[in-house]
N, C-alpha and C. Protein backbone atom coordinates (compact mmCIF):
# COMPACT_ATOMS: atom_id res chain seq x y z
N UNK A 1 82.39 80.91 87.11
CA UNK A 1 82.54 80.13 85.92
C UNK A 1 81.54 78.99 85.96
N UNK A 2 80.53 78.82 85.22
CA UNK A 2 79.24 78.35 85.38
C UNK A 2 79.98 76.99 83.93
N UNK A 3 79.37 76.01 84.02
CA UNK A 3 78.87 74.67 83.23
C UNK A 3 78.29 74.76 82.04
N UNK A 4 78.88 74.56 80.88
CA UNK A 4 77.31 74.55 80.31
C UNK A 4 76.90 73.01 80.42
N UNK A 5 75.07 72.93 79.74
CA UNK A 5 74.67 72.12 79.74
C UNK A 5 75.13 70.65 78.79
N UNK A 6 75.87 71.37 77.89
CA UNK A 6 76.23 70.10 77.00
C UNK A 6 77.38 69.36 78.03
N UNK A 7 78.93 70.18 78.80
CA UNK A 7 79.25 69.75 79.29
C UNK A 7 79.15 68.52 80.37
N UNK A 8 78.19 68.96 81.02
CA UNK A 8 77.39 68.11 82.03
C UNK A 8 76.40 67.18 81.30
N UNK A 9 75.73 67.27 80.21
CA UNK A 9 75.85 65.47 79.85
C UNK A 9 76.75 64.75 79.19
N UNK A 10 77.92 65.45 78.43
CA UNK A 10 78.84 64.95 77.91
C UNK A 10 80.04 63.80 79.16
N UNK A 11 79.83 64.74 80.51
CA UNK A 11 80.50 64.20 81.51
C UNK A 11 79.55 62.67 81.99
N UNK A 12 77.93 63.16 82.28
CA UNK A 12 77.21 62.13 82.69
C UNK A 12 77.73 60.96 81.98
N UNK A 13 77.98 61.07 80.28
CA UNK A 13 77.28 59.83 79.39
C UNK A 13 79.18 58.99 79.49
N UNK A 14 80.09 59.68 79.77
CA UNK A 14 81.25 58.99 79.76
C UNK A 14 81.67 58.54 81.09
N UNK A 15 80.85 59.26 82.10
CA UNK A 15 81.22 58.78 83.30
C UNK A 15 80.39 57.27 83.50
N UNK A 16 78.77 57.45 82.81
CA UNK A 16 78.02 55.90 82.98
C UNK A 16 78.68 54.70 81.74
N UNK A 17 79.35 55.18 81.28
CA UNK A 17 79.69 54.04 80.22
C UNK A 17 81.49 53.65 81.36
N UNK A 18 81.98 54.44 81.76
CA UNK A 18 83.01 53.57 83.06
C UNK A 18 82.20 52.73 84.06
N UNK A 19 81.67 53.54 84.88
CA UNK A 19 80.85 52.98 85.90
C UNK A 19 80.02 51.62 85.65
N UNK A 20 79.65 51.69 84.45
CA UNK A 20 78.07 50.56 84.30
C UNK A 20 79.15 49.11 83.58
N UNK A 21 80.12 49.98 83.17
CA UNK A 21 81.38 48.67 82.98
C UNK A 21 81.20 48.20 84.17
N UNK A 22 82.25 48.68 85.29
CA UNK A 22 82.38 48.52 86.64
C UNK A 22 81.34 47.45 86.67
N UNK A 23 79.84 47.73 86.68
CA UNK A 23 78.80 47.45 87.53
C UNK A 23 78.41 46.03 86.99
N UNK A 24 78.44 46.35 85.59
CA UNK A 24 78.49 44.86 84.87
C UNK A 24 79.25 43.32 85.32
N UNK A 25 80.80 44.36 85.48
CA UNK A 25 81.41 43.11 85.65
C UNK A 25 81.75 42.51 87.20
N UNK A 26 80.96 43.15 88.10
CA UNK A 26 81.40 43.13 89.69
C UNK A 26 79.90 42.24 89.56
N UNK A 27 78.80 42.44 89.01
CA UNK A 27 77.46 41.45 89.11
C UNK A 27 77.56 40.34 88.24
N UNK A 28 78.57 40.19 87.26
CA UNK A 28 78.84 39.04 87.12
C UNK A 28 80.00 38.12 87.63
N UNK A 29 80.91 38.69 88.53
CA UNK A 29 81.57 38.42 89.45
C UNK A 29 81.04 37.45 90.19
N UNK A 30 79.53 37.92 90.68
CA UNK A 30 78.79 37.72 91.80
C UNK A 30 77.73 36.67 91.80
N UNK A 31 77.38 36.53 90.36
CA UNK A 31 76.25 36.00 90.36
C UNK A 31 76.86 34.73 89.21
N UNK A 32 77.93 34.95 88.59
CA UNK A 32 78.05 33.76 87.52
C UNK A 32 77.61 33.92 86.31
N UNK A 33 76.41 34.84 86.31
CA UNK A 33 75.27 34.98 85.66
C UNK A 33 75.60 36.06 84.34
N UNK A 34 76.21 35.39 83.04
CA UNK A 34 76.21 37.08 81.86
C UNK A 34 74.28 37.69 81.84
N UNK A 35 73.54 37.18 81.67
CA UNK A 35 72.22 37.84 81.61
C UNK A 35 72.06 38.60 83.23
N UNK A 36 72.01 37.58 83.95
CA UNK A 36 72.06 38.68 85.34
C UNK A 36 72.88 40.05 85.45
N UNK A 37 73.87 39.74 84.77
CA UNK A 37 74.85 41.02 84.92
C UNK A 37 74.00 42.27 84.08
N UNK A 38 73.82 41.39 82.90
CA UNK A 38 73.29 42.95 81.93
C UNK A 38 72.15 43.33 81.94
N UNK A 39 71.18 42.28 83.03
CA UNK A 39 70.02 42.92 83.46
C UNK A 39 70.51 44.10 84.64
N UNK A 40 71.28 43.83 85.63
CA UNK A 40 71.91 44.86 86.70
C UNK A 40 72.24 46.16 86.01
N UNK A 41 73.22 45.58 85.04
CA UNK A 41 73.91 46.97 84.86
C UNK A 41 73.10 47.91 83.48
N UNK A 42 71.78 46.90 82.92
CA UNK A 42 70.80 47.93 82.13
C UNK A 42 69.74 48.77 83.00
N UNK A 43 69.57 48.64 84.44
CA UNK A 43 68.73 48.83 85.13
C UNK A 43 69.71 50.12 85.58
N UNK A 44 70.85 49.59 86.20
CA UNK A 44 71.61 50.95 86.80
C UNK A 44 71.92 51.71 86.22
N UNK A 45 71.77 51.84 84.20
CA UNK A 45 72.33 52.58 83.56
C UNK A 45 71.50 53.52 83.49
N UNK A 46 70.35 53.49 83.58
CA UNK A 46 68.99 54.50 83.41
C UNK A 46 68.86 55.40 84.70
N UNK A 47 69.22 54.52 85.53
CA UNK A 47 68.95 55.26 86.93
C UNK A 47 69.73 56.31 87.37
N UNK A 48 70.91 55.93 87.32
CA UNK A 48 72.29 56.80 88.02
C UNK A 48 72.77 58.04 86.38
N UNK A 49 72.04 57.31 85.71
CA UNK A 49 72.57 58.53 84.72
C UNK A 49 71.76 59.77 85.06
N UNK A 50 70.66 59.85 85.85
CA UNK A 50 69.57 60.70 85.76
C UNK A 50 70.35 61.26 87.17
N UNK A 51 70.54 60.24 88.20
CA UNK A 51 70.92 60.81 89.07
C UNK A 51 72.38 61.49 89.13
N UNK A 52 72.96 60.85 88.14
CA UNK A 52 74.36 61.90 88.13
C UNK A 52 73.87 63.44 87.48
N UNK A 53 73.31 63.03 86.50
CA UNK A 53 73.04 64.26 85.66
C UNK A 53 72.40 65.91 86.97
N UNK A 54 71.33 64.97 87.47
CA UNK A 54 70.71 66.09 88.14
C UNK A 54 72.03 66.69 89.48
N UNK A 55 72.66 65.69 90.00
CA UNK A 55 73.59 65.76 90.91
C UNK A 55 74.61 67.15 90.67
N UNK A 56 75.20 66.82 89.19
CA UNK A 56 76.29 67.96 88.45
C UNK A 56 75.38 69.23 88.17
N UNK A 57 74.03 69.28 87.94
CA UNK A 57 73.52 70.43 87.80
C UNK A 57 73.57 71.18 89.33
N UNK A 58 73.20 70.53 90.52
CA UNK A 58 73.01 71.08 91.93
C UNK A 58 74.48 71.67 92.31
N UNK A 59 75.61 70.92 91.47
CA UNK A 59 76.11 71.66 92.13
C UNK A 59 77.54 72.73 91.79
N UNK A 60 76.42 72.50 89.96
CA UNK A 60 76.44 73.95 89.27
C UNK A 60 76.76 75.18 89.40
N UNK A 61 75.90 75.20 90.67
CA UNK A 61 74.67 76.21 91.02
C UNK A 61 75.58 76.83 92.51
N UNK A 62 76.69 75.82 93.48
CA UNK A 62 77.18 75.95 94.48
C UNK A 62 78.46 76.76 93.97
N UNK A 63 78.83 77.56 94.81
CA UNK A 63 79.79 78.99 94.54
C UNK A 63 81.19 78.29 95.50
N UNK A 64 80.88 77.54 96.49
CA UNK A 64 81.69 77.33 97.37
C UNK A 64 82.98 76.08 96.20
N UNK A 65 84.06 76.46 96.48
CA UNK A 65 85.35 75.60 96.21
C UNK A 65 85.82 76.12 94.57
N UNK A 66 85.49 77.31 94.46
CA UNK A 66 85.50 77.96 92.87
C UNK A 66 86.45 79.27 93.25
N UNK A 67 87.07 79.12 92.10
CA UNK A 67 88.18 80.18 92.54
C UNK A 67 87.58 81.57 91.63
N UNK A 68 87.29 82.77 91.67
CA UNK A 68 86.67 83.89 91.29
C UNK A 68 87.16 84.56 89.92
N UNK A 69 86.79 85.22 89.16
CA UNK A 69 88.05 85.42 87.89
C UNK A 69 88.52 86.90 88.47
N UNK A 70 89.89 87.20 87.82
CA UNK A 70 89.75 88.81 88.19
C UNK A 70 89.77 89.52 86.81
N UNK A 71 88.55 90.02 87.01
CA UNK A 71 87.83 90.69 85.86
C UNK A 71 88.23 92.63 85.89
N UNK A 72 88.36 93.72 85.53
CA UNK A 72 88.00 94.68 85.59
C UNK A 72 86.22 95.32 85.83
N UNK A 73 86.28 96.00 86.99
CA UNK A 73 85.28 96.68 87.26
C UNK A 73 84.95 98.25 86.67
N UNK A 74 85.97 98.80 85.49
CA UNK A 74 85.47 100.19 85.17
C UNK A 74 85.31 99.30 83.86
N UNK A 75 84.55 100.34 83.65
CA UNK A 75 83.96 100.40 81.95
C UNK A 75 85.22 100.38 81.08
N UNK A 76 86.23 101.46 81.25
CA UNK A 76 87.17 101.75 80.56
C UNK A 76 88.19 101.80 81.54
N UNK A 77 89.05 100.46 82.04
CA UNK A 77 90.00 100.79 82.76
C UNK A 77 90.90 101.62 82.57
N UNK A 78 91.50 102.04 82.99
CA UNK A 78 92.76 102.87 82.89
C UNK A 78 93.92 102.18 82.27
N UNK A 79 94.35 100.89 82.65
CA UNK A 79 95.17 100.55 82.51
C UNK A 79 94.47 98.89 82.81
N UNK A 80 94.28 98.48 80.71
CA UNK A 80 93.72 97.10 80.74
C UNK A 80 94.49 96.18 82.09
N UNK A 81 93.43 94.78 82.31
CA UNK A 81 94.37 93.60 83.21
C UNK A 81 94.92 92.84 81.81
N UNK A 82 94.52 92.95 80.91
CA UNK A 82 95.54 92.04 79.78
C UNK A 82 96.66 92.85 79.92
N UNK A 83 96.74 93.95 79.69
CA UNK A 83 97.71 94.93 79.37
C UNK A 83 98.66 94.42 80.62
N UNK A 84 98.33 94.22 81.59
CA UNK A 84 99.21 93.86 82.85
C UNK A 84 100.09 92.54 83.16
N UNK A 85 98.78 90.98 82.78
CA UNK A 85 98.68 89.95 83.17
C UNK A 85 100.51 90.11 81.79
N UNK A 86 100.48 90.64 80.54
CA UNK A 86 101.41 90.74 79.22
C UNK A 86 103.04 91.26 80.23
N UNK A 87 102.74 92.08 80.83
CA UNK A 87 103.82 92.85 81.13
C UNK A 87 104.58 92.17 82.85
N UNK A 88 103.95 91.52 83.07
CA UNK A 88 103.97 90.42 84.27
C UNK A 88 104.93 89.57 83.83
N UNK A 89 104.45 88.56 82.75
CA UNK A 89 105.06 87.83 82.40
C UNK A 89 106.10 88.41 80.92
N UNK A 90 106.41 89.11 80.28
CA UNK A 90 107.51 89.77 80.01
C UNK A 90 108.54 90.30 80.77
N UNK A 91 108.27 90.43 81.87
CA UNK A 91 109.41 90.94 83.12
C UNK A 91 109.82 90.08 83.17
N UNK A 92 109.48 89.01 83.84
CA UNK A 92 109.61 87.50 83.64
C UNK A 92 111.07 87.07 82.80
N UNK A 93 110.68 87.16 81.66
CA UNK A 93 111.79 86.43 80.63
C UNK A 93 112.34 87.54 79.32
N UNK A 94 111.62 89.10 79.20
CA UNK A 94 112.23 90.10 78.35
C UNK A 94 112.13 91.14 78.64
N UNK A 95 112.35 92.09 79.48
CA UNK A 95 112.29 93.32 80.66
C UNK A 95 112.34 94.28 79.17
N UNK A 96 112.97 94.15 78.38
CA UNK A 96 113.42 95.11 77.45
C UNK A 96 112.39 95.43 76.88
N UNK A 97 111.59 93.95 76.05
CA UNK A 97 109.85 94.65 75.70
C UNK A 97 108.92 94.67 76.53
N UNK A 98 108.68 94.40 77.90
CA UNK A 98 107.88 95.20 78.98
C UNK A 98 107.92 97.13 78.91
N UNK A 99 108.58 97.36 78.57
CA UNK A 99 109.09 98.37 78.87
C UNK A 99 108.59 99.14 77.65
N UNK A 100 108.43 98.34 76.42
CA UNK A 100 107.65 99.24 75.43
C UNK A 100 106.16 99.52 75.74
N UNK A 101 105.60 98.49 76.57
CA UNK A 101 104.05 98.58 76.66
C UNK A 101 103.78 99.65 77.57
């Protein structure tokens, strides 16, 4: 299950508008300074957005901690996995219409 690209800047641009809050108000914490702050946190906003962005693409791309789908491998199963995943959960809570499928 792959990312798309809108996702991953949609995530970048809401994750730097938390963060550059954060960053804003911890450098004016620090410094006293409202212009110091929004020079900090206009500088870090350009930077880390690029670096988040490229970050979520790398690891896009990584297979490890992804759980697999279970898909059918014939062309024409025999017996669909919808047809199954339906009759799974009808056993479940109506045995009576499992039993029609």
């Amino acid at each position: 299950m792959k990312s798309k690209v809108s996702r991953s800047l949609t995530k970048t641009i809401t994750w730097r508008i938390l963060a550059t809050s954060d960053t804003f108000l911890i450098s004016w914490l620090v410094t006293g300074n409202w212009t110091w702050a929004g020079a900090i946190a206009g500088i870090e906003v350009i930077t880390k957005m690029f670096l988040y962005y490229g970050h979520e693409r790398v690891w896009d791309k990584i297979k490890w901690g992804r759980e697999a789908l279970e898909l059918p491998t014939e062309i024409f199963p025999s017996e669909d996995w919808k047809i199954k995943r339906l009759k799974n959960y009808l056993n479940k809570k109506h045995k009576r219409l499992a039993n029609l499928l």
